[in-house]
C-alpha atoms as a PDB file:
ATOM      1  CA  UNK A   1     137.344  84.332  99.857  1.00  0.00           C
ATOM      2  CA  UNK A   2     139.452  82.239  96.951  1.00  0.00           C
ATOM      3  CA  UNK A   3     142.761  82.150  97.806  1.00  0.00           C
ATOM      4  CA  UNK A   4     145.686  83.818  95.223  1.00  0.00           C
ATOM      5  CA  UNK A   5     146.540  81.336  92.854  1.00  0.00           C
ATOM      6  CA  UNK A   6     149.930  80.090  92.203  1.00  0.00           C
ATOM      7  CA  UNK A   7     151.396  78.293  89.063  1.00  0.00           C
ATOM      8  CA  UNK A   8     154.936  76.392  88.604  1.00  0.00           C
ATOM      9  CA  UNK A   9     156.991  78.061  86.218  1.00  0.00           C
ATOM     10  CA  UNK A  10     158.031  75.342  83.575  1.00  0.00           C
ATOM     11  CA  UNK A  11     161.864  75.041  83.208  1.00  0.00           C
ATOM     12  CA  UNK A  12     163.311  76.620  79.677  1.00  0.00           C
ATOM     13  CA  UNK A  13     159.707  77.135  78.439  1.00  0.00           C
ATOM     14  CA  UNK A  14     160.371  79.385  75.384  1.00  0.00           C
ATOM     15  CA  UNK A  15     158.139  82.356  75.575  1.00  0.00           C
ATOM     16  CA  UNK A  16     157.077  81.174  79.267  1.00  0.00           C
ATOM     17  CA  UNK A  17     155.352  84.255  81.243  1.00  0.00           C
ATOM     18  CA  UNK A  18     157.380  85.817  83.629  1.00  0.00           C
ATOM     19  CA  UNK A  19     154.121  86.403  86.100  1.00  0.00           C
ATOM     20  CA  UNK A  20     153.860  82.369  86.727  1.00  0.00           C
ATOM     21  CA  UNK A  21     154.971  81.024  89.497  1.00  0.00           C
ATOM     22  CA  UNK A  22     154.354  84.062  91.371  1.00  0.00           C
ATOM     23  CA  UNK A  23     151.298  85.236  93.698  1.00  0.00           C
ATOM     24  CA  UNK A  24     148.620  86.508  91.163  1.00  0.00           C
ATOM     25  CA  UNK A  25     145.968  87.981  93.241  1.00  0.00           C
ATOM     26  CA  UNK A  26     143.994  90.034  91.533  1.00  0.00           C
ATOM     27  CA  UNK A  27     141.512  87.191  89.887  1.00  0.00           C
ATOM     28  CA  UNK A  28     140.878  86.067  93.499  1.00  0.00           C
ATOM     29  CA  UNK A  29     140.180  89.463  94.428  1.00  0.00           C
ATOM     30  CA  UNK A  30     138.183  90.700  91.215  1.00  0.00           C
ATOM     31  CA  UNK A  31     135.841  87.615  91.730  1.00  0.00           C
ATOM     32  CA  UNK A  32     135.444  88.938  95.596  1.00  0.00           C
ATOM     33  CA  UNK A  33     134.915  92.178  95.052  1.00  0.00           C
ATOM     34  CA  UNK A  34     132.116  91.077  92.266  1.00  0.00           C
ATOM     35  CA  UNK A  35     130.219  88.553  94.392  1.00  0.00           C
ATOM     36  CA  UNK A  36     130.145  91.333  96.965  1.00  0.00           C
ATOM     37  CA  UNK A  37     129.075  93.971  94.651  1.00  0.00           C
ATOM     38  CA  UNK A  38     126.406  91.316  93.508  1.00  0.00           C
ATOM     39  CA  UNK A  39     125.119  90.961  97.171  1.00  0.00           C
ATOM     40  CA  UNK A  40     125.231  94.842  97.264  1.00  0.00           C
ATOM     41  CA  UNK A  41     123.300  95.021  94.033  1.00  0.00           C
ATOM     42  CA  UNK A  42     120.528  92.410  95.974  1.00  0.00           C
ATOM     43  CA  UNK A  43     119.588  95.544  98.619  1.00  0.00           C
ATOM     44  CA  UNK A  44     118.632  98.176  95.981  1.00  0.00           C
ATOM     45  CA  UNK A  45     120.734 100.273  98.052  1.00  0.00           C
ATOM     46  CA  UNK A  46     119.183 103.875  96.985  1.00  0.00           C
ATOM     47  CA  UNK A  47     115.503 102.723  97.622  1.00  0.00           C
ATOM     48  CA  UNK A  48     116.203 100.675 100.868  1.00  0.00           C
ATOM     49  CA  UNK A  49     117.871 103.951 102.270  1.00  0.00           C
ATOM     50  CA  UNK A  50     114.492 105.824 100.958  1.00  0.00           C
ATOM     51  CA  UNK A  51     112.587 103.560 102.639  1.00  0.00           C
ATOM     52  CA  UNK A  52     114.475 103.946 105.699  1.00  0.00           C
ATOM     53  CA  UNK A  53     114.016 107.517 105.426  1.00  0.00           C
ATOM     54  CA  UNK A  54     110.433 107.404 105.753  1.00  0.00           C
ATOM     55  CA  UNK A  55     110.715 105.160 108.665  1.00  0.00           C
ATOM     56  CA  UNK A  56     112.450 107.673 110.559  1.00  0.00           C
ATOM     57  CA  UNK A  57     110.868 110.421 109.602  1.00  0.00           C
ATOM     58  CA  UNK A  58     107.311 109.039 111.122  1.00  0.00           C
ATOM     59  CA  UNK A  59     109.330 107.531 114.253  1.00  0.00           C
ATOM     60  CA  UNK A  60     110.378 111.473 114.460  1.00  0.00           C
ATOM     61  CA  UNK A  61     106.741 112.890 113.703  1.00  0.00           C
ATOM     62  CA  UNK A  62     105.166 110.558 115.831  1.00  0.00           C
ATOM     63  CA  UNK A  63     106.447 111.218 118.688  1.00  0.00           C
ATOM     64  CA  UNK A  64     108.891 114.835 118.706  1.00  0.00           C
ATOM     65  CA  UNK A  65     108.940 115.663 122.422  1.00  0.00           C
ATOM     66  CA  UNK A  66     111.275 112.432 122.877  1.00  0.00           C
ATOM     67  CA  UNK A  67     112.971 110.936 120.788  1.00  0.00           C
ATOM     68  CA  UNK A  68     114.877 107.787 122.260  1.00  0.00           C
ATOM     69  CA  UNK A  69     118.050 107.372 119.888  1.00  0.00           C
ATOM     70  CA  UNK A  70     118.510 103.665 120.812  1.00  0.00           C
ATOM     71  CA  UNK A  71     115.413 102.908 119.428  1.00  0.00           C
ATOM     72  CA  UNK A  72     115.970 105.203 116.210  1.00  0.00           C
ATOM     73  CA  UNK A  73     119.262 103.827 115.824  1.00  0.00           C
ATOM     74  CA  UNK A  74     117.981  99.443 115.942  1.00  0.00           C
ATOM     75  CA  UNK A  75     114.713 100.884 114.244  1.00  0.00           C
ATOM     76  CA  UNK A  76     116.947 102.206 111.347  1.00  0.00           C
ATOM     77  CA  UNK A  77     119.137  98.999 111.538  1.00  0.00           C
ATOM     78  CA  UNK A  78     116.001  96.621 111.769  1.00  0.00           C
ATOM     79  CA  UNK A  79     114.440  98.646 108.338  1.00  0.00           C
ATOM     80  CA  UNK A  80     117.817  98.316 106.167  1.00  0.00           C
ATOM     81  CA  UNK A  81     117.454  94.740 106.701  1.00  0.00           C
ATOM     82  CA  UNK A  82     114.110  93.949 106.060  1.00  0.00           C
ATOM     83  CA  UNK A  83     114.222  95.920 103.272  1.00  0.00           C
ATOM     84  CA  UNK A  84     116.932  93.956 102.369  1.00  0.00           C
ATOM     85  CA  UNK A  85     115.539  91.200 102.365  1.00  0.00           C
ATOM     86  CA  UNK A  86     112.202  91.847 100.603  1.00  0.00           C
ATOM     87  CA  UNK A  87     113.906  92.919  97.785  1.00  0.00           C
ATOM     88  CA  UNK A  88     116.597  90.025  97.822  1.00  0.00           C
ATOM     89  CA  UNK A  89     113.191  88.060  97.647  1.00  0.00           C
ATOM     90  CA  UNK A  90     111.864  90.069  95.122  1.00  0.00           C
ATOM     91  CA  UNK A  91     114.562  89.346  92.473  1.00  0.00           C
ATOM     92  CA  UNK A  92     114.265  85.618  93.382  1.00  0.00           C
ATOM     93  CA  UNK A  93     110.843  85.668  92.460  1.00  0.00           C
ATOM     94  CA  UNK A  94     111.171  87.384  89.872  1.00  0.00           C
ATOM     95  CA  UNK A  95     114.161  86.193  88.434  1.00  0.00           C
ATOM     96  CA  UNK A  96     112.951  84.604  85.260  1.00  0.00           C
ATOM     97  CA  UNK A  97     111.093  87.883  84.514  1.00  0.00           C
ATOM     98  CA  UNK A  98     114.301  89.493  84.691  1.00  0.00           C
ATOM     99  CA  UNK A  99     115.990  87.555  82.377  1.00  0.00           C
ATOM    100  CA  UNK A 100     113.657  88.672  79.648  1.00  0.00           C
ATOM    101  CA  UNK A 101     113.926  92.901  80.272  1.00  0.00           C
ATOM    102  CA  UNK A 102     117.059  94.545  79.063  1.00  0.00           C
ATOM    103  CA  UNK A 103     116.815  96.811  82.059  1.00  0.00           C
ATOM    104  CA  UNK A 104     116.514  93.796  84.693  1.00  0.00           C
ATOM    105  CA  UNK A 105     118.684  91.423  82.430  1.00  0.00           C
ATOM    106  CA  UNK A 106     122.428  92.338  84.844  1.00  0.00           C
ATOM    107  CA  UNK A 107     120.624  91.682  88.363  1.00  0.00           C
ATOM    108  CA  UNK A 108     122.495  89.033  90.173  1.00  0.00           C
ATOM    109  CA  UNK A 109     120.407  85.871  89.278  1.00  0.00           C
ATOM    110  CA  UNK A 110     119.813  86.221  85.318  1.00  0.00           C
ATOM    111  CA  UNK A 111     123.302  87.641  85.172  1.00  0.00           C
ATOM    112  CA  UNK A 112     124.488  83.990  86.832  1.00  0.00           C
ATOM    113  CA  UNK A 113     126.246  86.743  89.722  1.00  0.00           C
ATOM    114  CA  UNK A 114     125.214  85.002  92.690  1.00  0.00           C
ATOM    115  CA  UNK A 115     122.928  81.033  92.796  1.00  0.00           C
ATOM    116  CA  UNK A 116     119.703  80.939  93.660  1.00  0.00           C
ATOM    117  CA  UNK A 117     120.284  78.960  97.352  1.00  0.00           C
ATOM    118  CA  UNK A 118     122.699  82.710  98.261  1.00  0.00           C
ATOM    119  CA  UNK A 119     119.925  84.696  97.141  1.00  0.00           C
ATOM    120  CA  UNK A 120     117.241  82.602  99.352  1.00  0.00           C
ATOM    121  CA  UNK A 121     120.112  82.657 102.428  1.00  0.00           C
ATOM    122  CA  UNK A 122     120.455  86.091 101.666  1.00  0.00           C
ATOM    123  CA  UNK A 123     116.947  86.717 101.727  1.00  0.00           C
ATOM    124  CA  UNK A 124     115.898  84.693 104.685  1.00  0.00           C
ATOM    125  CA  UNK A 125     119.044  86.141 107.466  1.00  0.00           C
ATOM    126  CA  UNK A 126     118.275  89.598 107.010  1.00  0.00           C
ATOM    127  CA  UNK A 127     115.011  88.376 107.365  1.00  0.00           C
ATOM    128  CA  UNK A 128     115.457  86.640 110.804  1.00  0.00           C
ATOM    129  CA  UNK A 129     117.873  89.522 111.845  1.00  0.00           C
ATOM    130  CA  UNK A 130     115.543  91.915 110.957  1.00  0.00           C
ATOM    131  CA  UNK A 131     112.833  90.470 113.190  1.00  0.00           C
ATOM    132  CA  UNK A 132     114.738  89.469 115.802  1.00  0.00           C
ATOM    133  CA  UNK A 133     116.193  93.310 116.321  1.00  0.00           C
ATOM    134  CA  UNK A 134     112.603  94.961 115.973  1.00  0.00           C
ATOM    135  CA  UNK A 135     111.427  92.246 118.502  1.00  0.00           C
ATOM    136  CA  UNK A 136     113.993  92.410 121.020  1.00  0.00           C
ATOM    137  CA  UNK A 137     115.242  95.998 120.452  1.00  0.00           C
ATOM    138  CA  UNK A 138     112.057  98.154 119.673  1.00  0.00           C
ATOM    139  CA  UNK A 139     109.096  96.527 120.467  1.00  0.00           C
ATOM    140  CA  UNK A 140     106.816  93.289 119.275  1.00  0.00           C
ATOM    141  CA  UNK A 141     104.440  95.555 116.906  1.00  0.00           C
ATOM    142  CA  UNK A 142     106.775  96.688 114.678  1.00  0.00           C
ATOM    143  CA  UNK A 143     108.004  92.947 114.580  1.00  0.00           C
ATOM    144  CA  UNK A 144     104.834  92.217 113.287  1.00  0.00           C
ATOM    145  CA  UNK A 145     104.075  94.770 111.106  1.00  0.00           C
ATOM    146  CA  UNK A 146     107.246  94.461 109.331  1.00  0.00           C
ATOM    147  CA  UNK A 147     106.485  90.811 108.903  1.00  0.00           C
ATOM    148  CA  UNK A 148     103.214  92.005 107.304  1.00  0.00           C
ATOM    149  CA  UNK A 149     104.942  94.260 105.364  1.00  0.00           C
ATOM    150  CA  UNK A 150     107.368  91.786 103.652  1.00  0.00           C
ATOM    151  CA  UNK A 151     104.368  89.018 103.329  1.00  0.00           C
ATOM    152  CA  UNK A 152     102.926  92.151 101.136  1.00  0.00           C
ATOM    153  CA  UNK A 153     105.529  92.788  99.517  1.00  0.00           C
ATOM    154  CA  UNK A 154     107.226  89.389  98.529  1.00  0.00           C
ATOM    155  CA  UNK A 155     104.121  86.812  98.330  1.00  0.00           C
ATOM    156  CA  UNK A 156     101.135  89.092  97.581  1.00  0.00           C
ATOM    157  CA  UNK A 157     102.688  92.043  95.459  1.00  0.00           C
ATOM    158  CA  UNK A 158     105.391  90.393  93.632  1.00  0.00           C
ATOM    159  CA  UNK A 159     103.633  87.654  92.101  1.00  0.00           C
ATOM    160  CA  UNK A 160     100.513  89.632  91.069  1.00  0.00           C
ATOM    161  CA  UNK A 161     102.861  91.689  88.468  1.00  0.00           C
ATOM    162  CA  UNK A 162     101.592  88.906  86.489  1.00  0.00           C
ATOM    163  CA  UNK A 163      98.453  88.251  86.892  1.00  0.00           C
ATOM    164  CA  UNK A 164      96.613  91.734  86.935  1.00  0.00           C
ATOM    165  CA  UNK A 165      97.408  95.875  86.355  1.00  0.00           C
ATOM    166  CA  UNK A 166      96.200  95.879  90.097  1.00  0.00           C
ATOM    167  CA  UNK A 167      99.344  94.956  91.277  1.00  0.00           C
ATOM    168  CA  UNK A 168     100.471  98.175  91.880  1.00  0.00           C
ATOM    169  CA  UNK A 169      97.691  99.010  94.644  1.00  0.00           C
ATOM    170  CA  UNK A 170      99.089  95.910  96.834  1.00  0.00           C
ATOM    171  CA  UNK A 171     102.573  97.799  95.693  1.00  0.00           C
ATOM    172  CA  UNK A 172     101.577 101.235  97.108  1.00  0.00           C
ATOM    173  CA  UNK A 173     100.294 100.026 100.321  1.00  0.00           C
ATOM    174  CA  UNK A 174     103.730  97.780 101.226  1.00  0.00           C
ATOM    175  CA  UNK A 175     105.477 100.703 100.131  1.00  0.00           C
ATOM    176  CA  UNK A 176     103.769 103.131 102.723  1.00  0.00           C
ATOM    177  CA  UNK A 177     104.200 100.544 105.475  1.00  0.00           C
ATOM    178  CA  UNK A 178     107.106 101.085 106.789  1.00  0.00           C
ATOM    179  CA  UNK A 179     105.938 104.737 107.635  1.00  0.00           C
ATOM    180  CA  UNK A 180     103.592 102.786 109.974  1.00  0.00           C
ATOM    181  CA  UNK A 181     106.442 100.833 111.191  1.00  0.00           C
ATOM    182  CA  UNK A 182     107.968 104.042 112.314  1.00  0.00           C
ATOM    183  CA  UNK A 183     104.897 105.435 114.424  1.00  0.00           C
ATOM    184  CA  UNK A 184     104.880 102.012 115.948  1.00  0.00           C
ATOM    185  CA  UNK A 185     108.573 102.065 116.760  1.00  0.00           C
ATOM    186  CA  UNK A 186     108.261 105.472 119.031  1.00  0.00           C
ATOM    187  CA  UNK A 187     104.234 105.375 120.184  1.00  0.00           C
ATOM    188  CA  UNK A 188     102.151 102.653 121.310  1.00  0.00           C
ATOM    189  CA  UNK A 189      99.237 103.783 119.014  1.00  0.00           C
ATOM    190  CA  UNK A 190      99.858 105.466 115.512  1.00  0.00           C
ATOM    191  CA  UNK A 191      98.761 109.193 115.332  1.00  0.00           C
ATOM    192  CA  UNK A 192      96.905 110.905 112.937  1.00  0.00           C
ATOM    193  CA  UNK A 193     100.106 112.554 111.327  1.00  0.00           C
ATOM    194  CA  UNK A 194     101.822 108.795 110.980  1.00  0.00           C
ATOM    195  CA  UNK A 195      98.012 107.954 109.313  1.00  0.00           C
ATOM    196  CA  UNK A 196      98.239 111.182 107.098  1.00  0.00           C
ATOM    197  CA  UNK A 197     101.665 110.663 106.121  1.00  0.00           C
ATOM    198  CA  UNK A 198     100.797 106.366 105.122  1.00  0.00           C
ATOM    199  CA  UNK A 199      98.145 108.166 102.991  1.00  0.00           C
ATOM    200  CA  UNK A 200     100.128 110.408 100.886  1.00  0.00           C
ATOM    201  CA  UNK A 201     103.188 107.976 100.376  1.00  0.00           C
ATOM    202  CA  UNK A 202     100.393 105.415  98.912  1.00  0.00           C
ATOM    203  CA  UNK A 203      99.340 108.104  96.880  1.00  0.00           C
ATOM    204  CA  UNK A 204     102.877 109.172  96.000  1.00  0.00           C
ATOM    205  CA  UNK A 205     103.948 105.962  94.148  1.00  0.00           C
ATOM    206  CA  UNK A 206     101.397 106.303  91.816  1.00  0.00           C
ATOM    207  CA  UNK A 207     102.156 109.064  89.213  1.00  0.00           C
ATOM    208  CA  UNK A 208     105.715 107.778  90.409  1.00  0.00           C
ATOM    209  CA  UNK A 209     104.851 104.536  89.038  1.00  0.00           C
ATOM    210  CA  UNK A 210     102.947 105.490  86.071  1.00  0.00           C
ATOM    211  CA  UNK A 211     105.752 107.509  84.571  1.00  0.00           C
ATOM    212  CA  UNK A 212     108.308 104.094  84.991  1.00  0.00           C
ATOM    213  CA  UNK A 213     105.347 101.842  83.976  1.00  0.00           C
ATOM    214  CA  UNK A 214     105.166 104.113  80.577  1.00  0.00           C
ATOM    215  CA  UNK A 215     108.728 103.936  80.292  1.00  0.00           C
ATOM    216  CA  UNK A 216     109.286 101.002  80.201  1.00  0.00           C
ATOM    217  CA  UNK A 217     106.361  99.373  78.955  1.00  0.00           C
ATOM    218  CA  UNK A 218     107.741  97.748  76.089  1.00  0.00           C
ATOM    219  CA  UNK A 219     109.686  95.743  78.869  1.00  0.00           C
ATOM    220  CA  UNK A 220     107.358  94.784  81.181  1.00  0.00           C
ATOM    221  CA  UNK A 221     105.427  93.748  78.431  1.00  0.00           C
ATOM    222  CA  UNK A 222     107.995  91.584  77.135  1.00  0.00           C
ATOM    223  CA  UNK A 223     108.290  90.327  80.311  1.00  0.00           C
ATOM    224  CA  UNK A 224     104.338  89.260  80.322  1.00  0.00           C
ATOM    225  CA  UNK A 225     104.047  91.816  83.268  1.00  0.00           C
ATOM    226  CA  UNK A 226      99.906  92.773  83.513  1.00  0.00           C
ATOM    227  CA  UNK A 227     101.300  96.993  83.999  1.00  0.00           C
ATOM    228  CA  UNK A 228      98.965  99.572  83.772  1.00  0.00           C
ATOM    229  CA  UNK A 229     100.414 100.973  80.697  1.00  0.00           C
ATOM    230  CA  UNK A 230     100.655  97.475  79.046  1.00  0.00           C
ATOM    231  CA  UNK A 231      96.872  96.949  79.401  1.00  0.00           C
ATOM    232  CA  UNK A 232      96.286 100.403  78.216  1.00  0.00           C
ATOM    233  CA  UNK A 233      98.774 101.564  75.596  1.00  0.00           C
ATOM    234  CA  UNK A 234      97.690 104.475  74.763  1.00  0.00           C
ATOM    235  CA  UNK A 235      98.688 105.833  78.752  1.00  0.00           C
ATOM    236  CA  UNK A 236      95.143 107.537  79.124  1.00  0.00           C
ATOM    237  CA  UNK A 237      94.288 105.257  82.146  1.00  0.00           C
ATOM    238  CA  UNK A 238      97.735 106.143  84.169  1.00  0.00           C
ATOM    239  CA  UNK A 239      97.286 110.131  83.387  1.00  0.00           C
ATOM    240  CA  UNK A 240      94.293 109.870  84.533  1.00  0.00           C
ATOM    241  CA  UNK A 241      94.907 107.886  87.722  1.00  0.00           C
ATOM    242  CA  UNK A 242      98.198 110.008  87.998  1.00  0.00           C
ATOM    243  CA  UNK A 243      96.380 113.192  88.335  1.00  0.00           C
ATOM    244  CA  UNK A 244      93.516 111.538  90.970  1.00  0.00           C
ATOM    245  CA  UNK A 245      95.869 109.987  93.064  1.00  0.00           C
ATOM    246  CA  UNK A 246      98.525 113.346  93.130  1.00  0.00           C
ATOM    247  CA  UNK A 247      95.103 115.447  94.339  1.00  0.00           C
ATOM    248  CA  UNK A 248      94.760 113.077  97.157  1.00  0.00           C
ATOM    249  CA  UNK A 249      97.979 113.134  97.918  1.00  0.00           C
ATOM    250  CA  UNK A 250      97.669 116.864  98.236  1.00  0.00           C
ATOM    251  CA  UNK A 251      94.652 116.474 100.408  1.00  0.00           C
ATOM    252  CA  UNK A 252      96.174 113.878 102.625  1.00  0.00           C
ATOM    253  CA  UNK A 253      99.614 116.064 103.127  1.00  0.00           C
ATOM    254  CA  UNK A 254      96.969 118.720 105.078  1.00  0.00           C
ATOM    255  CA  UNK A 255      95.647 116.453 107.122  1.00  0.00           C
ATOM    256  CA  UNK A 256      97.916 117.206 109.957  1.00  0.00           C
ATOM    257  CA  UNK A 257      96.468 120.992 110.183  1.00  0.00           C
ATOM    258  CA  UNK A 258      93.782 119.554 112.731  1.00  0.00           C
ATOM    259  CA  UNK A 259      96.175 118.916 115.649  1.00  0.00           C
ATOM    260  CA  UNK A 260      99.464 121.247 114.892  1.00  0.00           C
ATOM    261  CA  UNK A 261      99.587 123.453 117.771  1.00  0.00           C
ATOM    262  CA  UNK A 262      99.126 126.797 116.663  1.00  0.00           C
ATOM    263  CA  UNK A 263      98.000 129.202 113.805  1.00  0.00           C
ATOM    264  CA  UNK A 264     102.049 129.689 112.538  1.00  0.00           C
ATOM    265  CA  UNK A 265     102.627 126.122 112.058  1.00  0.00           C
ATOM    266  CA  UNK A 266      98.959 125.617 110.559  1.00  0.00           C
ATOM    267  CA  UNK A 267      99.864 128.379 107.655  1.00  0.00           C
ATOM    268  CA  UNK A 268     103.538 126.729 107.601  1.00  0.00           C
ATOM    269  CA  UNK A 269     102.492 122.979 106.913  1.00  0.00           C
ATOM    270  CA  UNK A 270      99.638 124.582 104.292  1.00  0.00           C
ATOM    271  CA  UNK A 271     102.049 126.165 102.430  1.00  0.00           C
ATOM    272  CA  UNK A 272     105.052 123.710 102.076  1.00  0.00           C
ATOM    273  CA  UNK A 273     101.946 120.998 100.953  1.00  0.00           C
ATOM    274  CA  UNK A 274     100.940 123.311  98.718  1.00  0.00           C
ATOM    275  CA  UNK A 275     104.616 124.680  97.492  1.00  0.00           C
ATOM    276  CA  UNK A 276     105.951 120.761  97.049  1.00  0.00           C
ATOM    277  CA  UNK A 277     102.452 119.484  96.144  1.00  0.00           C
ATOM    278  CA  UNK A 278     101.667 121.900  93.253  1.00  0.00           C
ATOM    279  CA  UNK A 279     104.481 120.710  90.423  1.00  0.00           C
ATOM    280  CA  UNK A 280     104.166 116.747  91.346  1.00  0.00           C
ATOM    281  CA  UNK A 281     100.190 117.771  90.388  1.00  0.00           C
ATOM    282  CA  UNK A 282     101.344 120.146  87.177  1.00  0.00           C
ATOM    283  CA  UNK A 283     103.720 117.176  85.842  1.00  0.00           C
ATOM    284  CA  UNK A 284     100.882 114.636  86.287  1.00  0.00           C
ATOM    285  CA  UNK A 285      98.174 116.707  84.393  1.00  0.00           C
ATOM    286  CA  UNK A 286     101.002 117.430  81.727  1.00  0.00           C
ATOM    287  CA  UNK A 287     101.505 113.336  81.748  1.00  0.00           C
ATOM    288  CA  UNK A 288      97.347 112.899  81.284  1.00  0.00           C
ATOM    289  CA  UNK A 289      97.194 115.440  78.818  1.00  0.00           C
ATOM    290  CA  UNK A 290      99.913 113.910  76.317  1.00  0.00           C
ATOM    291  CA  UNK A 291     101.275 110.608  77.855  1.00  0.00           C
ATOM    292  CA  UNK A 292     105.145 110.547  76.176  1.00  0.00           C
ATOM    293  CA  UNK A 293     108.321 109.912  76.827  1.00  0.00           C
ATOM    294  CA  UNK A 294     109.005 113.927  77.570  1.00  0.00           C
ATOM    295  CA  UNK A 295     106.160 114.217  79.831  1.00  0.00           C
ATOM    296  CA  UNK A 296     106.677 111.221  82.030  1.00  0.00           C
ATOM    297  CA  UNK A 297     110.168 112.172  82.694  1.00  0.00           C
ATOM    298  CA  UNK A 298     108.813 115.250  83.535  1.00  0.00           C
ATOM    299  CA  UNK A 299     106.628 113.722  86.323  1.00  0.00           C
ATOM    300  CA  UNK A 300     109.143 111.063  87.441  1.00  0.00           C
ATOM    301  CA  UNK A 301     111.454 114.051  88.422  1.00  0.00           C
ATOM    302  CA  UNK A 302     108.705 115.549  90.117  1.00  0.00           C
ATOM    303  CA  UNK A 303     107.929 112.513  92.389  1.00  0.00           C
ATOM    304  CA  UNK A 304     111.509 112.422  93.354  1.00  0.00           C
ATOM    305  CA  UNK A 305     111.516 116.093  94.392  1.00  0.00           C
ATOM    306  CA  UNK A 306     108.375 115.936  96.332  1.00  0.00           C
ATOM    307  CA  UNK A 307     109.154 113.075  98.816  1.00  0.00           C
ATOM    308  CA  UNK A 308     112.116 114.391 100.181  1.00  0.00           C
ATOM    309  CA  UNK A 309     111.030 118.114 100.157  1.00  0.00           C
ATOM    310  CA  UNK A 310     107.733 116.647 101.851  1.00  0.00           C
ATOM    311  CA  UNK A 311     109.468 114.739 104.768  1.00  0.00           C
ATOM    312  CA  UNK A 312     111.689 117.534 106.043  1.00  0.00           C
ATOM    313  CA  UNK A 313     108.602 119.811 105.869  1.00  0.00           C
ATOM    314  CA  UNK A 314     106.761 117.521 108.214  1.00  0.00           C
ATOM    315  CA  UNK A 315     110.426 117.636 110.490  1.00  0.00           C
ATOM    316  CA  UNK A 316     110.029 121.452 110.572  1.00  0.00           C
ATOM    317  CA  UNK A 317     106.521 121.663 111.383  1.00  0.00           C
ATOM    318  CA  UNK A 318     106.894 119.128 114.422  1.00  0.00           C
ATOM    319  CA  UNK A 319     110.603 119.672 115.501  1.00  0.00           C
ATOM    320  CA  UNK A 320     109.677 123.895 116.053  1.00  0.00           C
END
């Protein structure tokens, strides 16, 4: 942290500013407060906690009868910081991409908020820490698979924005990792609910990111990202995969029915699939049927209901 700066007050300077040559530190602070609100801004705070959310839920799912909270608690602590650092990584990467999207243009590196070396310290400490708590804390396969995960992420995923529309595949699948991370955290082998719930938060990001992807697709092309809706203007192609993907999703949510433990929580989990699944699927057909601005906002709202509203029906069914 800069110290307060000081300045001599020059004798019988006419007009002189009665604030010199005393302590000034607000500067000092502001420019502390910013670099810190830049580091801040390197988590993406709101989807690292979402992330972590899905973690715990399938550490929860996975095993409900008991539920050790030292190993919830590092778990949680050993997600946040992975996730940290993926997408610390992720805006390193991509940094010169950002520069060129109004939406990406204030992140830390193109805004000059933070160098490049901080951002690859950043990256790489929460990286260590991260692995270091799993391994020592939880247990040595969910070291591993959230080294796998960020490899995904950062080196396979984050590059191939460029190259082909099939990025967002590699996307989905290091996004439904850390679900797997979870089951691995609390069980020594995943269980078919973990494996059901993996499937429908791959399928969730789709429709979820076809509705950004239209969005913004003015960006992203700009940017010379190879999006979905940049190879395919006209948005027929991400309806369409919207809709496909949100029916799977559906079917994957009632997997689970096969092993619940009786008829009350069979017709329970059913139903809240159905209940939560049933608008994310009306908002995608509305998407495929008229791909606009109205219609993917629509749909993005709808993906944002459905994962939450999803994850605490799976804590009902399994927690009564």
């Amino acid at each position: 942290m800069s110290a307060p700066i000081e300045t001599e007050k020059s004798s019988g300077q006419a007009g002189s500013d009665p604030s010199i040559g005393t302590n000034r530190p607000g500067k000092a602070d502001s420019d502390s407060e910013s670099r810190m609100s830049a580091f801040v801004e390197l988590t993406k705070m709101r989807i690292s906690i979402m992330v972590v959310l899905t973690f715990v839920v399938a550490a929860i799912v996975s095993q409900p009868q008991f539920i050790d909270p030292w190993i919830m608690l590092w778990g949680t602590v050993g997600c946040l910081l992975i996730c940290f650092s993926g997408n610390a990584m992720n805006m390193y990467v991509e940094r010169k991409t950002d520069s060129l999207m109004p939406r990406t243009a204030g992140r830390p590196l193109p805004a000059d908020k933070l160098t490049s070396i901080e951002v690859l310290i950043f990256g790489a400490a929460t990286f260590v820490a991260s692995t270091a708590i799993f391994w020592n804390l939880v247990n040595w396969q969910t070291a591993v698979c959230a080294a796998v995960n960020w490899i995904v992420y950062v080196i396979v995923y984050t590059p191939l924005k460029r190259k082909t529309w099939f990025n967002t595949e590699i996307g989905a699948v290091a996004g439904a990792l850390p679900v797997i991370m979870g089951a691995l955290a609390t069980t020594e082998t995943v269980p078919l609910v973990a494996w059901a719930f993996f499937g429908v938060l791959v399928f969730w990001q789709f429709p979820h990111f076809m509705a950004i992807a239209w969005k913004y697709r003015h960006e992203y092309k700009a940017g010379g990202l190879q999006m979905l809706t940049v190879v395919d203007p006209s948005g027929k192609r991400a309806g369409f995969k919207s809709v496909v993907t949100c029916v799977l999703l559906i079917l994957c949510s009632l997997i689970p029915v096969v092993e619940v433990r009786t008829i009350f929580h069979v017709i329970l989990l059913v139903t809240i699939s159905l209940i939560v699944g049933a608008p994310y699927l009306k908002a995608s057909i509305g998407f495929n049927a008229d791909p606009n601005d109205i219609t993917a906002k629509k749909l993005m709202r709808s993906s944002l209901l459905y994962l939450p509203l999803y994850m605490a029906g799976l804590l009902i069914v399994y927690l009564t």
